[in-house]
Protein backbone atom coordinates (compact mmCIF):
# COMPACT_ATOMS: atom_id res chain seq x y z
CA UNK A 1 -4.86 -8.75 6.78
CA UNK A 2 -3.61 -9.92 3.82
CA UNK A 3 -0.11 -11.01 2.91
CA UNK A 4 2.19 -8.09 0.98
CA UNK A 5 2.74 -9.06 -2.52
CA UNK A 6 6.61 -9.37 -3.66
CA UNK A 7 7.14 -7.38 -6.77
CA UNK A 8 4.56 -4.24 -5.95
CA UNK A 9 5.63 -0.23 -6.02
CA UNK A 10 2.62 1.62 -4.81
CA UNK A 11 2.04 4.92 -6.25
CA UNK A 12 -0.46 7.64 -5.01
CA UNK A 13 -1.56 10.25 -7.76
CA UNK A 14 -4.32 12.38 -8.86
CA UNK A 15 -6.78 10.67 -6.25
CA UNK A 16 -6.27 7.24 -7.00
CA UNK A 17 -3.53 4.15 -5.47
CA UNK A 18 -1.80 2.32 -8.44
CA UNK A 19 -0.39 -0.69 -7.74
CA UNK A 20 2.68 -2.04 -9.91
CA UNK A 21 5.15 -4.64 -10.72
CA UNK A 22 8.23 -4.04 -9.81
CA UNK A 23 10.09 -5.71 -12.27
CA UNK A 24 8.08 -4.64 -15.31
CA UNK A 25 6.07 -1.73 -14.45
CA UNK A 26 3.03 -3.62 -15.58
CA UNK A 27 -0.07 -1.86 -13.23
CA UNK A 28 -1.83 -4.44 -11.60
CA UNK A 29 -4.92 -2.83 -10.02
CA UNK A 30 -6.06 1.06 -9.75
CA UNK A 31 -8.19 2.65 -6.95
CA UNK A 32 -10.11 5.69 -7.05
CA UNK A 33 -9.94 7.50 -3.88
CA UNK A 34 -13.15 10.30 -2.69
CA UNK A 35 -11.38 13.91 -3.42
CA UNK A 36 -8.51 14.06 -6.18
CA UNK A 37 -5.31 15.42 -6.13
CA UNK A 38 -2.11 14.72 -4.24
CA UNK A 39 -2.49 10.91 -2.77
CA UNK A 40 0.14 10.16 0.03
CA UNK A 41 0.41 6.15 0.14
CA UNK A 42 2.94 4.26 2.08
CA UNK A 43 2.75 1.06 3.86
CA UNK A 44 3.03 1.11 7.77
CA UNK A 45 2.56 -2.53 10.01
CA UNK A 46 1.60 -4.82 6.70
CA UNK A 47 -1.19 -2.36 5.87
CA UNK A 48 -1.48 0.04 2.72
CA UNK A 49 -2.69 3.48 3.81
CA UNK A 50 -3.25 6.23 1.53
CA UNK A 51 -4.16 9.79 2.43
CA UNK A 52 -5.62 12.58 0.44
CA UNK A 53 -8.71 15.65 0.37
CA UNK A 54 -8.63 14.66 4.50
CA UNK A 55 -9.64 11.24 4.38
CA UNK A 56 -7.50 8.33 5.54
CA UNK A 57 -7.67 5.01 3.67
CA UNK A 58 -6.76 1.54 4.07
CA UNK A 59 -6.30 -0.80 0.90
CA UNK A 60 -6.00 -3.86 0.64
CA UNK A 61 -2.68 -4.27 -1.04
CA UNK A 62 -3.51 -7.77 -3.18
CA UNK A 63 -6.55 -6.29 -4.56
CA UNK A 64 -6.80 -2.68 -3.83
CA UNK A 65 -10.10 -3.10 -2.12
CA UNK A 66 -10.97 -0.48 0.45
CA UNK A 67 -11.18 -1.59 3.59
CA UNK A 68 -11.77 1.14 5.35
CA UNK A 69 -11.55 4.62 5.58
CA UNK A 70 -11.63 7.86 8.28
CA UNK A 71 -12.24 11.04 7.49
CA UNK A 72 -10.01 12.50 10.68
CA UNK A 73 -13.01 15.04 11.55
CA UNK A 74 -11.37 18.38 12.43
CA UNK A 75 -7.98 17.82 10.80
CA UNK A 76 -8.90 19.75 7.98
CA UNK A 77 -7.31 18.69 3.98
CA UNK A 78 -3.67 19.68 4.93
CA UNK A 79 -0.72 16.90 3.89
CA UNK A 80 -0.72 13.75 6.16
CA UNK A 81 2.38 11.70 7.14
CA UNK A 82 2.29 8.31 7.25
CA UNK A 83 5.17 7.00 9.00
CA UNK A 84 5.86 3.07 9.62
CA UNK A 85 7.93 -0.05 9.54
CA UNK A 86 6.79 -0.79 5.51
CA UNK A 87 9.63 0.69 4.06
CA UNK A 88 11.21 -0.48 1.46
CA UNK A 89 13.76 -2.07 3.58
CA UNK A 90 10.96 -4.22 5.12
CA UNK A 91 9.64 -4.98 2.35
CA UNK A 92 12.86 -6.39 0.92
CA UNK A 93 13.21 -8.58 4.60
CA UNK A 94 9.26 -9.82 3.88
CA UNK A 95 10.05 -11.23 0.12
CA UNK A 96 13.26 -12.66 1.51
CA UNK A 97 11.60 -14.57 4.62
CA UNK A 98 8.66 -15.85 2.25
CA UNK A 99 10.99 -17.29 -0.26
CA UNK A 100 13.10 -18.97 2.58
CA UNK A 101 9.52 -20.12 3.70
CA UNK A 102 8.88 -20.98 0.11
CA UNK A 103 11.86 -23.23 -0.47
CA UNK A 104 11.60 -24.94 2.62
CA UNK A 105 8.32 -26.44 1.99
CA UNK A 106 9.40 -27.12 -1.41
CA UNK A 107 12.34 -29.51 0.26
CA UNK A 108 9.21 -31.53 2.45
């Protein structure tokens, strides 16, 4: 699994995953998702999962690559939730602990 960027807001729209920086708003990669429309992303254990047309994907979130993806037989095309620990509030924890990380290989 690769490691969660720093600066990235991922947005889900019109069938595709954008991936930006956060401090400029400069996009960094696009994905185009099978089926179009409403694009539910959010991050849940390290991994970027977007949902839309009844398909579940996984991206990866340095490259936008997809990794995988389900189509939930039987579930049908409503909404889908995805709930996790990738808030915003972890993500704010994971920049912090790499740049502790970070500086204390830079004082070896």
């Amino acid at each position: 699994m690769a490691e969660l960027p720093r600066d990235r807001i991922y947005v889900g729209a019109s069938g595709h995953v954008v991936a930006l920086e956060g401090s400029s708003g400069r996009e960094v990669w696009r994905t185009k998702l099978r089926g179009r429309g409403f694009v539910n992303a959010g991050l849940a254990e390290g991994r970027l999962l977007a949902a839309t047309g009844g398909h579940l994907f996984c991206l990866d979130p340095v490259t936008g690559a997809v990794l995988w993806d389900n189509e939930l037989k039987g579930l049908g095309f409503g909404l889908m939730s995805i709930p996790g620990s990738g808030g915003a509030g972890a993500l704010e924890a994971a920049a912090v602990a790499a740049e502790r990380q970070r500086r204390a290989a830079a004082a070896t």
